[in-house]
PDB file of N, CA and C in Angstrom:
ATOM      1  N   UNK A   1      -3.422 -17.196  22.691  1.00  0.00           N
ATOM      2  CA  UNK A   1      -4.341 -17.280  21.580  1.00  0.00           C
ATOM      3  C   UNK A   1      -4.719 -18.741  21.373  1.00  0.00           C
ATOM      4  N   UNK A   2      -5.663 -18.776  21.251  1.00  0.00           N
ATOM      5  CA  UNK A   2      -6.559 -20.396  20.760  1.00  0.00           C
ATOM      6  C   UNK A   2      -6.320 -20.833  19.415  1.00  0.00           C
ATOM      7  N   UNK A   3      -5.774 -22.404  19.236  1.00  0.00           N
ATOM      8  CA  UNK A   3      -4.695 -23.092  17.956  1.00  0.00           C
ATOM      9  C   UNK A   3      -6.386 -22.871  17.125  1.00  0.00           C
ATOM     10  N   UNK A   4      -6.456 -22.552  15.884  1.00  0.00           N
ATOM     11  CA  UNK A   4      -7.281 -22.824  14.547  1.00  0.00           C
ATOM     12  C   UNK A   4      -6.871 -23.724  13.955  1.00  0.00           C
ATOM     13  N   UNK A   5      -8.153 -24.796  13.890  1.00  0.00           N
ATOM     14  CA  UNK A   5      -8.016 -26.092  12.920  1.00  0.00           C
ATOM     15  C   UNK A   5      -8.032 -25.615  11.537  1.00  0.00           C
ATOM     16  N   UNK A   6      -7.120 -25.157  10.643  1.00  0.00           N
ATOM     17  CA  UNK A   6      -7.439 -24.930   9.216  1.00  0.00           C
ATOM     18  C   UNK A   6      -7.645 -26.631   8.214  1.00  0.00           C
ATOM     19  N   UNK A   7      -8.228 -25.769   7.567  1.00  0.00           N
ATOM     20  CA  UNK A   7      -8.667 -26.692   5.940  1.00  0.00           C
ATOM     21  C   UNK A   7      -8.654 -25.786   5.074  1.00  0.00           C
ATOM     22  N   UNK A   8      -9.187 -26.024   3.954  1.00  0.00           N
ATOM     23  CA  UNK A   8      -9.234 -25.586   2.499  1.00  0.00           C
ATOM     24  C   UNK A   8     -10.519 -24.316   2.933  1.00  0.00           C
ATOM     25  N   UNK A   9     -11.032 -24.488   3.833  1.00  0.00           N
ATOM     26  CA  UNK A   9     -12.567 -23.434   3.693  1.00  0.00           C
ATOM     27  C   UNK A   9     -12.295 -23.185   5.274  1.00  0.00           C
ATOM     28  N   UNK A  10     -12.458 -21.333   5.525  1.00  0.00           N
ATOM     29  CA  UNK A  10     -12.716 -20.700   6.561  1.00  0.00           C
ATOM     30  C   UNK A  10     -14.085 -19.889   6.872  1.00  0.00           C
ATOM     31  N   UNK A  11     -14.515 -20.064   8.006  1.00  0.00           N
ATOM     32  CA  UNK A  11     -15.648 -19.021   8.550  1.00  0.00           C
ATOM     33  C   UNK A  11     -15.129 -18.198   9.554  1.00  0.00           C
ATOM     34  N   UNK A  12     -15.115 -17.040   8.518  1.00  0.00           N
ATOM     35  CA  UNK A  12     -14.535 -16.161   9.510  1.00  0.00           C
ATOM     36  C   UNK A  12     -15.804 -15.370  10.738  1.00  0.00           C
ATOM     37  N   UNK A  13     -16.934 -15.778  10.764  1.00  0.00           N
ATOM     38  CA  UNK A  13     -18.224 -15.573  11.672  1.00  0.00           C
ATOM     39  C   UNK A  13     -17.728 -15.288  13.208  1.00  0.00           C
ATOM     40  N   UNK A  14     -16.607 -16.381  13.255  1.00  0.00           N
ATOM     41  CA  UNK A  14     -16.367 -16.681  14.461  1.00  0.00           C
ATOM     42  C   UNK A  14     -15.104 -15.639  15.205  1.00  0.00           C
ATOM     43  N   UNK A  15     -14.547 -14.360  14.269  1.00  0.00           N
ATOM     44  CA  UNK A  15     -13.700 -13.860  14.403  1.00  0.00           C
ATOM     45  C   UNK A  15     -14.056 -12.676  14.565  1.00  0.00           C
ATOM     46  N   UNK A  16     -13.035 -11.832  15.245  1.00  0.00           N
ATOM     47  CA  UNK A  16     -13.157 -10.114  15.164  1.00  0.00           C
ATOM     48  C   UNK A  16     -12.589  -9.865  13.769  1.00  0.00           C
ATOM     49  N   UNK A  17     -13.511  -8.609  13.393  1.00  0.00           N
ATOM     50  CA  UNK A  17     -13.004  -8.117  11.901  1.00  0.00           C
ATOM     51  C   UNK A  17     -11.692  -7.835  12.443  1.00  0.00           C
ATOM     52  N   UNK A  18     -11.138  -7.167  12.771  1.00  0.00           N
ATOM     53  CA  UNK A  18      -9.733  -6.901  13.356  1.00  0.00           C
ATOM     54  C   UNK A  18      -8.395  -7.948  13.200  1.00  0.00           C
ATOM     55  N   UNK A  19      -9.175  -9.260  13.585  1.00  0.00           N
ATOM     56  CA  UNK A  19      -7.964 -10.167  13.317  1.00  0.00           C
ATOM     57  C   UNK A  19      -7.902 -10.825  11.737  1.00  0.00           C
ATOM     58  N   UNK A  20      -9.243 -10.097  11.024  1.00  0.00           N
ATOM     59  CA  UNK A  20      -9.071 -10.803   9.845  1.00  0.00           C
ATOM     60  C   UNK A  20      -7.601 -10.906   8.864  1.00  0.00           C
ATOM     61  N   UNK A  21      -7.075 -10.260   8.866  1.00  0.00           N
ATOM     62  CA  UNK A  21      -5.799 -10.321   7.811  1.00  0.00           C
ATOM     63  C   UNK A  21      -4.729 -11.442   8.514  1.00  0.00           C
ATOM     64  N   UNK A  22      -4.708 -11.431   9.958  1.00  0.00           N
ATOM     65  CA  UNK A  22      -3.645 -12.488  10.017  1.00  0.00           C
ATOM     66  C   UNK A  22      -4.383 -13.414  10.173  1.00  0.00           C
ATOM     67  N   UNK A  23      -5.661 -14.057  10.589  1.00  0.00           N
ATOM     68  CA  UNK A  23      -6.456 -15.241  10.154  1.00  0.00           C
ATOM     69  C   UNK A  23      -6.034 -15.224   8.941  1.00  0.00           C
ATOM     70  N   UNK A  24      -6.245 -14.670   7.597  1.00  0.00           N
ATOM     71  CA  UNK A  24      -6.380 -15.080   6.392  1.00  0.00           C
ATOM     72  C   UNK A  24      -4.916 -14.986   5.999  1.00  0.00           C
ATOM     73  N   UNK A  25      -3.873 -14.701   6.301  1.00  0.00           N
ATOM     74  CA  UNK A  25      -2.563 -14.731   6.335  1.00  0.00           C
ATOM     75  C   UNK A  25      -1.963 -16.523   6.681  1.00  0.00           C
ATOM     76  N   UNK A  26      -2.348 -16.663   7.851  1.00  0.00           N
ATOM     77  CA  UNK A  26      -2.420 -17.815   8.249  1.00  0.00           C
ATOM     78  C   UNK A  26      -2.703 -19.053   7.435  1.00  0.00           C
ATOM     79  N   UNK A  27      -4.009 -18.652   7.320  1.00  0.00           N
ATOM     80  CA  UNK A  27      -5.299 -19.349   6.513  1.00  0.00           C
ATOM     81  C   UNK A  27      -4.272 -19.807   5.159  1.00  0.00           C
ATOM     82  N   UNK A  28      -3.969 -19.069   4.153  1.00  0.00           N
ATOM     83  CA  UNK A  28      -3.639 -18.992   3.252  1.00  0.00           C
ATOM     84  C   UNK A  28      -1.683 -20.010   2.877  1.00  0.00           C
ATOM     85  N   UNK A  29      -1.392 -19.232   4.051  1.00  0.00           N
ATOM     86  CA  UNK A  29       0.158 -20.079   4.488  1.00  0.00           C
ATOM     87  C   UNK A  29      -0.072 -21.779   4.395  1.00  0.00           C
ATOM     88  N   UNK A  30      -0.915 -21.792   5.518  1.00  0.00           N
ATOM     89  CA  UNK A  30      -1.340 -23.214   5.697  1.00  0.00           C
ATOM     90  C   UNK A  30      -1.536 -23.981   4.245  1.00  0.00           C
ATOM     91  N   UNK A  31      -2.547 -23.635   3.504  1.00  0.00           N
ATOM     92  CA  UNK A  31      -3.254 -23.849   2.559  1.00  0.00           C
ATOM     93  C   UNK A  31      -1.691 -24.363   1.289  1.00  0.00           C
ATOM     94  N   UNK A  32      -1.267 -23.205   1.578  1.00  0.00           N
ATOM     95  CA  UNK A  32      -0.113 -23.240   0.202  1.00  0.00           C
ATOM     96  C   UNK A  32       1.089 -24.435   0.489  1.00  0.00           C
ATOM     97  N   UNK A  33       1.499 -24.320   2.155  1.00  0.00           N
ATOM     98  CA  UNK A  33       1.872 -25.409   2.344  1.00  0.00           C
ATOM     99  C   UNK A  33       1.409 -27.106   1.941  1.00  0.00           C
ATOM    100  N   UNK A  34       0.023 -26.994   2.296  1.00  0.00           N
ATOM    101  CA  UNK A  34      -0.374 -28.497   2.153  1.00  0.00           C
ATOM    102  C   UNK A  34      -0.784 -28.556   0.344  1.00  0.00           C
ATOM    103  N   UNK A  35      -0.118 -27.852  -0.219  1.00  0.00           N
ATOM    104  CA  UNK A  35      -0.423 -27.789  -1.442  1.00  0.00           C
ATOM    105  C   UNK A  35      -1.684 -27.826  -2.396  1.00  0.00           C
ATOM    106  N   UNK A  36      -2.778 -26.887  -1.777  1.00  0.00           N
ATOM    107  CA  UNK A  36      -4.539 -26.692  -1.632  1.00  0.00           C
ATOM    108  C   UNK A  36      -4.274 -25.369  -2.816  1.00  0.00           C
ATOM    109  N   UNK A  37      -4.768 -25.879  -3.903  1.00  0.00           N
ATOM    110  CA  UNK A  37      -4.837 -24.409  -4.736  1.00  0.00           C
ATOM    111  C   UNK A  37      -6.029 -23.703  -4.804  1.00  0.00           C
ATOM    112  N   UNK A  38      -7.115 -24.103  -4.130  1.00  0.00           N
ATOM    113  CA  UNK A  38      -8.309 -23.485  -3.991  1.00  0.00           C
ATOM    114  C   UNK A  38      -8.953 -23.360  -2.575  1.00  0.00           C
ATOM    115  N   UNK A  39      -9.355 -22.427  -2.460  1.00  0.00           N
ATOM    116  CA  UNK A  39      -9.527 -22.238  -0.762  1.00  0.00           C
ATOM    117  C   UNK A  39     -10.745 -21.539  -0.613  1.00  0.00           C
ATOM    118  N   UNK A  40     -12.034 -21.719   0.376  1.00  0.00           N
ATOM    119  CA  UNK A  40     -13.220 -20.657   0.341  1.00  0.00           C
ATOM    120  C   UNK A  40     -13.112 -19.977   1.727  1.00  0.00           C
ATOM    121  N   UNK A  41     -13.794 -18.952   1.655  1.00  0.00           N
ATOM    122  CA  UNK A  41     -13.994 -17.900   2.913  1.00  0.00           C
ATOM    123  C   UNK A  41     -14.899 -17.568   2.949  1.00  0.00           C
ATOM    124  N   UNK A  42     -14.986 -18.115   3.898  1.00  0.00           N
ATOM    125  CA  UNK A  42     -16.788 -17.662   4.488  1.00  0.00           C
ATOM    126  C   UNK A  42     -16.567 -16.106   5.449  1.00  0.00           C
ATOM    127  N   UNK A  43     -17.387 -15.136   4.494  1.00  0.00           N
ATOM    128  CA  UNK A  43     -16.929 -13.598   5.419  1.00  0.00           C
ATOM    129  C   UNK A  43     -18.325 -13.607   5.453  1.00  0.00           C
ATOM    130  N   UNK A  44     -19.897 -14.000   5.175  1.00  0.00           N
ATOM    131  CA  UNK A  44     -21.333 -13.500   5.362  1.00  0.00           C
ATOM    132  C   UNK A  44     -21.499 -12.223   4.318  1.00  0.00           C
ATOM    133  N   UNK A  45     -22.821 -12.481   4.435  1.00  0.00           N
ATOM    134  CA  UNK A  45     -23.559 -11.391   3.765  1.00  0.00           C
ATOM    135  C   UNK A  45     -23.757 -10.142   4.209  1.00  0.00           C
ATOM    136  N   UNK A  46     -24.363  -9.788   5.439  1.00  0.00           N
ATOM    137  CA  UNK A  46     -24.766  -8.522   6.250  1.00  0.00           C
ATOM    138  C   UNK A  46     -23.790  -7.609   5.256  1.00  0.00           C
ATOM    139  N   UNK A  47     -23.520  -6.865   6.075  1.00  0.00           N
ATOM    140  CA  UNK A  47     -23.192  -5.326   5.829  1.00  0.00           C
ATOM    141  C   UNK A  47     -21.314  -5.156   5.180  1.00  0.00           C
ATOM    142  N   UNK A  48     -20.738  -6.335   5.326  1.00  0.00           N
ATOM    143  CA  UNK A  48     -19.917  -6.732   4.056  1.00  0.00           C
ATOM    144  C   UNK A  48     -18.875  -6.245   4.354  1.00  0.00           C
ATOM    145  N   UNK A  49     -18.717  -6.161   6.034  1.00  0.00           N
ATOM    146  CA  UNK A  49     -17.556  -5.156   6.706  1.00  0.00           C
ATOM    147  C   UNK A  49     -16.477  -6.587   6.027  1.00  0.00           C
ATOM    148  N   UNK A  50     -16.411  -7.370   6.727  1.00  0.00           N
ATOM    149  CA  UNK A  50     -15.595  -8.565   6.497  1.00  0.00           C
ATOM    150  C   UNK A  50     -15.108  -9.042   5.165  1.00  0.00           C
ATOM    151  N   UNK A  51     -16.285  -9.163   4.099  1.00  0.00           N
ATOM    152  CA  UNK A  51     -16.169  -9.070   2.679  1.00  0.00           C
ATOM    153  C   UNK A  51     -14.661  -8.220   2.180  1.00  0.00           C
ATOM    154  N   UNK A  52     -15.478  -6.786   2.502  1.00  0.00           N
ATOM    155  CA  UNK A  52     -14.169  -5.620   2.155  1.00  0.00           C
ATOM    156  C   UNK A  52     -13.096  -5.828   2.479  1.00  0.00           C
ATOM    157  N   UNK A  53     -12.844  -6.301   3.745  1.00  0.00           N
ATOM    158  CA  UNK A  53     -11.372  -6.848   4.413  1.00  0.00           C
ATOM    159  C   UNK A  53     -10.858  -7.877   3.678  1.00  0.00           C
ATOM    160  N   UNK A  54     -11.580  -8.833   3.250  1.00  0.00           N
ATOM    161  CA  UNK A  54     -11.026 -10.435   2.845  1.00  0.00           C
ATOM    162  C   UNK A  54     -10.679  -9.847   1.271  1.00  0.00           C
ATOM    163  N   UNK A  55     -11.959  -8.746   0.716  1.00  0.00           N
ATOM    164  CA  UNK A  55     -11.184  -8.661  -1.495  1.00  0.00           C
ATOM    165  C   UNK A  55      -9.934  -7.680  -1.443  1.00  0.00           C
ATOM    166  N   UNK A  56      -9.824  -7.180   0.245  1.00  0.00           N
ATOM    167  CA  UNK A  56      -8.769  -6.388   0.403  1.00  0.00           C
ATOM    168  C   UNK A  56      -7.347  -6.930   0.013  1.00  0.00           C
ATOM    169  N   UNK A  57      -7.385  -7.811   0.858  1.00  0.00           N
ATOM    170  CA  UNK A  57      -6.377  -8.641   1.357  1.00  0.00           C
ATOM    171  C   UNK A  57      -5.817  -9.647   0.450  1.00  0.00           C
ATOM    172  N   UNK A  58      -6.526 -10.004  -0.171  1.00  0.00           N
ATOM    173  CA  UNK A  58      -6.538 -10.765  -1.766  1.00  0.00           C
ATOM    174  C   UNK A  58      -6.451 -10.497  -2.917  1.00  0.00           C
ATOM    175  N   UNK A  59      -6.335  -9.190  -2.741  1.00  0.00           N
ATOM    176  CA  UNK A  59      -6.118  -8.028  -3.801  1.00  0.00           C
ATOM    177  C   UNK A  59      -4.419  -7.874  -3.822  1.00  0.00           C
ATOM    178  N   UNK A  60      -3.964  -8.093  -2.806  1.00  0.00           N
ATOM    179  CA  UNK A  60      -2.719  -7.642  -2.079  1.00  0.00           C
ATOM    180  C   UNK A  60      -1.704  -8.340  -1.798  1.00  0.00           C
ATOM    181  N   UNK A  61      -2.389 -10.300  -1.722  1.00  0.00           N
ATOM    182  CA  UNK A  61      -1.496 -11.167  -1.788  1.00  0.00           C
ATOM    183  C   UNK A  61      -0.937 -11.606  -2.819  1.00  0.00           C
ATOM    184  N   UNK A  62       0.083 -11.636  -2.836  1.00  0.00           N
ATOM    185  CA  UNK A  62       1.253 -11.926  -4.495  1.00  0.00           C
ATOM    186  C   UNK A  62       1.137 -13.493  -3.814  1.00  0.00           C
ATOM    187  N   UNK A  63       0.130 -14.144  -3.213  1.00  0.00           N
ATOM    188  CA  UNK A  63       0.288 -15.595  -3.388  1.00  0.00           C
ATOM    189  C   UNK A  63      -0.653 -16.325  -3.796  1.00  0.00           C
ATOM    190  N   UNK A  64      -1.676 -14.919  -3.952  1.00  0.00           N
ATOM    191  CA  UNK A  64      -3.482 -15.153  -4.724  1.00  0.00           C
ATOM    192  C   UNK A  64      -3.350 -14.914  -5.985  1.00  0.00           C
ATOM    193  N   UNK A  65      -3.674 -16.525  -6.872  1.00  0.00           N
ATOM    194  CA  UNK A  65      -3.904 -15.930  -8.644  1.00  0.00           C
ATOM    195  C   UNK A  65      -4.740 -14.918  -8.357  1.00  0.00           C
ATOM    196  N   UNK A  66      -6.074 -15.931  -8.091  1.00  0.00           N
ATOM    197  CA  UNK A  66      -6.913 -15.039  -8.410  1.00  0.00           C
ATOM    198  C   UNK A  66      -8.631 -15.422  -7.356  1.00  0.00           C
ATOM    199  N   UNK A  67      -9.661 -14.731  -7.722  1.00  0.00           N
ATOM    200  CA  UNK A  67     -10.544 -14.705  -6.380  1.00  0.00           C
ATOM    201  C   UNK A  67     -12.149 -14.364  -6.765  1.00  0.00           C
ATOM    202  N   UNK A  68     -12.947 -15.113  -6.567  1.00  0.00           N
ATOM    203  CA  UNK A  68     -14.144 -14.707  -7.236  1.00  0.00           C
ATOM    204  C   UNK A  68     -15.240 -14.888  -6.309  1.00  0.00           C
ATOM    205  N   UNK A  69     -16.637 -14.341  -6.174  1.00  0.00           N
ATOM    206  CA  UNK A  69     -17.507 -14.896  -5.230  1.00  0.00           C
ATOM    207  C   UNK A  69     -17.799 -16.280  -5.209  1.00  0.00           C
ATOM    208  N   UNK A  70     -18.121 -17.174  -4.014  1.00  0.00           N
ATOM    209  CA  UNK A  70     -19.274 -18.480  -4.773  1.00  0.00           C
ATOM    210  C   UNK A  70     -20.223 -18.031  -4.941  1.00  0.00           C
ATOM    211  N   UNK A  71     -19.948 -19.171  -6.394  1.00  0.00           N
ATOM    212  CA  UNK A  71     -21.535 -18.818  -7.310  1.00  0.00           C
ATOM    213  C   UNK A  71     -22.801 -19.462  -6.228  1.00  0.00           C
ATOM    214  N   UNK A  72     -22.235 -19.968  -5.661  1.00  0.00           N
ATOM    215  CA  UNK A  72     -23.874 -20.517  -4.872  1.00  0.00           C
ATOM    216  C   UNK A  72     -24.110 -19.726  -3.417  1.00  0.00           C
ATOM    217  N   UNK A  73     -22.899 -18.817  -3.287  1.00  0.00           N
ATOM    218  CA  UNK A  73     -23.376 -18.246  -1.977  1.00  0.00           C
ATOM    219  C   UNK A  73     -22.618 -16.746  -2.124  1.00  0.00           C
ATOM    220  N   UNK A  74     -22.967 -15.341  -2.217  1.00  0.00           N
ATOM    221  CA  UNK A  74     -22.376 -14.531  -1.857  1.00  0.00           C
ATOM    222  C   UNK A  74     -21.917 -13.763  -0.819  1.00  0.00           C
ATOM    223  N   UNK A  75     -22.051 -14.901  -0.065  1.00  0.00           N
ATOM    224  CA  UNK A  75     -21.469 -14.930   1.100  1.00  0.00           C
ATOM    225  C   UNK A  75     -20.337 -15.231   1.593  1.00  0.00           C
ATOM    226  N   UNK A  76     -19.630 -15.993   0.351  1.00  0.00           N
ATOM    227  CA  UNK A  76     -18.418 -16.083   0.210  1.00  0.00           C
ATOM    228  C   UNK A  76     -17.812 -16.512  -0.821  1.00  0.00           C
ATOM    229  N   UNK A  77     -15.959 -16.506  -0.493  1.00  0.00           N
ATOM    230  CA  UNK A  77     -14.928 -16.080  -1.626  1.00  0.00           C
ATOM    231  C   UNK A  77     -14.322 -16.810  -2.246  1.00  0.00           C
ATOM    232  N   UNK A  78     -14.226 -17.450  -3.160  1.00  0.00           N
ATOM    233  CA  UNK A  78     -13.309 -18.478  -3.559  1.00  0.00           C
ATOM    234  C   UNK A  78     -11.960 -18.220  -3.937  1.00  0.00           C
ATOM    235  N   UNK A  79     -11.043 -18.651  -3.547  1.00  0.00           N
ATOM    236  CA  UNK A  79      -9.249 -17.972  -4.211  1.00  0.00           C
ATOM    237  C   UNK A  79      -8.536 -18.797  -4.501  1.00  0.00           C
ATOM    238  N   UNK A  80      -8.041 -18.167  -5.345  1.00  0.00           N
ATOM    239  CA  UNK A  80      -7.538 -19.918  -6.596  1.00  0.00           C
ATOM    240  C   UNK A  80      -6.289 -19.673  -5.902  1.00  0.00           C
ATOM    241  N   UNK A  81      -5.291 -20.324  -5.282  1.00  0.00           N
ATOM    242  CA  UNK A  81      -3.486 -19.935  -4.926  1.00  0.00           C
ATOM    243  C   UNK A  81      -2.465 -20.377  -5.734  1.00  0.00           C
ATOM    244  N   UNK A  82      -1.216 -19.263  -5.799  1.00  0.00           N
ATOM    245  CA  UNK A  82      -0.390 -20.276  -6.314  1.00  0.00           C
ATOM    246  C   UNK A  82       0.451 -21.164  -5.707  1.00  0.00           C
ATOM    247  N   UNK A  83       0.604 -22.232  -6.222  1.00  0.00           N
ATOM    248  CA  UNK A  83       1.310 -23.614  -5.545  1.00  0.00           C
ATOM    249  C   UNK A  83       2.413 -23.782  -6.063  1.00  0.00           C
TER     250      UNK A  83
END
């Protein structure tokens, strides 16, 4: 598998819906480690397969306060973490 440069903001564009939960598993680990309490996800607009997966998954993590669209793009997610 190919190393992912994480930061505070992911595009998941570049991924199979399939691997989304341990990308954002990952994603999120990383994040909490470097002590990042806010994190964005880029899942796109289209047809919102990815969307559903990511409010899934964030729905589900006991390490997500909490998670809202950006206001400037609904294209993606903002998730506040706890640190």
């Amino acid at each position: 598998m190919e190393e992912i440069d994480l930061s505070f903001e992911i595009d998941l564009h570049y991924f199979s819906p399939k691997d989304t939960d341990f990308i954002l598993n990952e994603f999120i680990s990383f994040n909490i480690m470097k002590g990042i309490k806010e994190v964005k996800i880029i899942h796109g607009k289209g047809k919102s397969v990815k969307k559903h997966a990511v409010i899934r998954f964030l729905s589900s993590d006991v390490r997500v306060k909490s998670y809202h669209d950006d206001s400037s793009n609904w294209g993606s997610t903002i998730a506040e973490l706890f640190v």
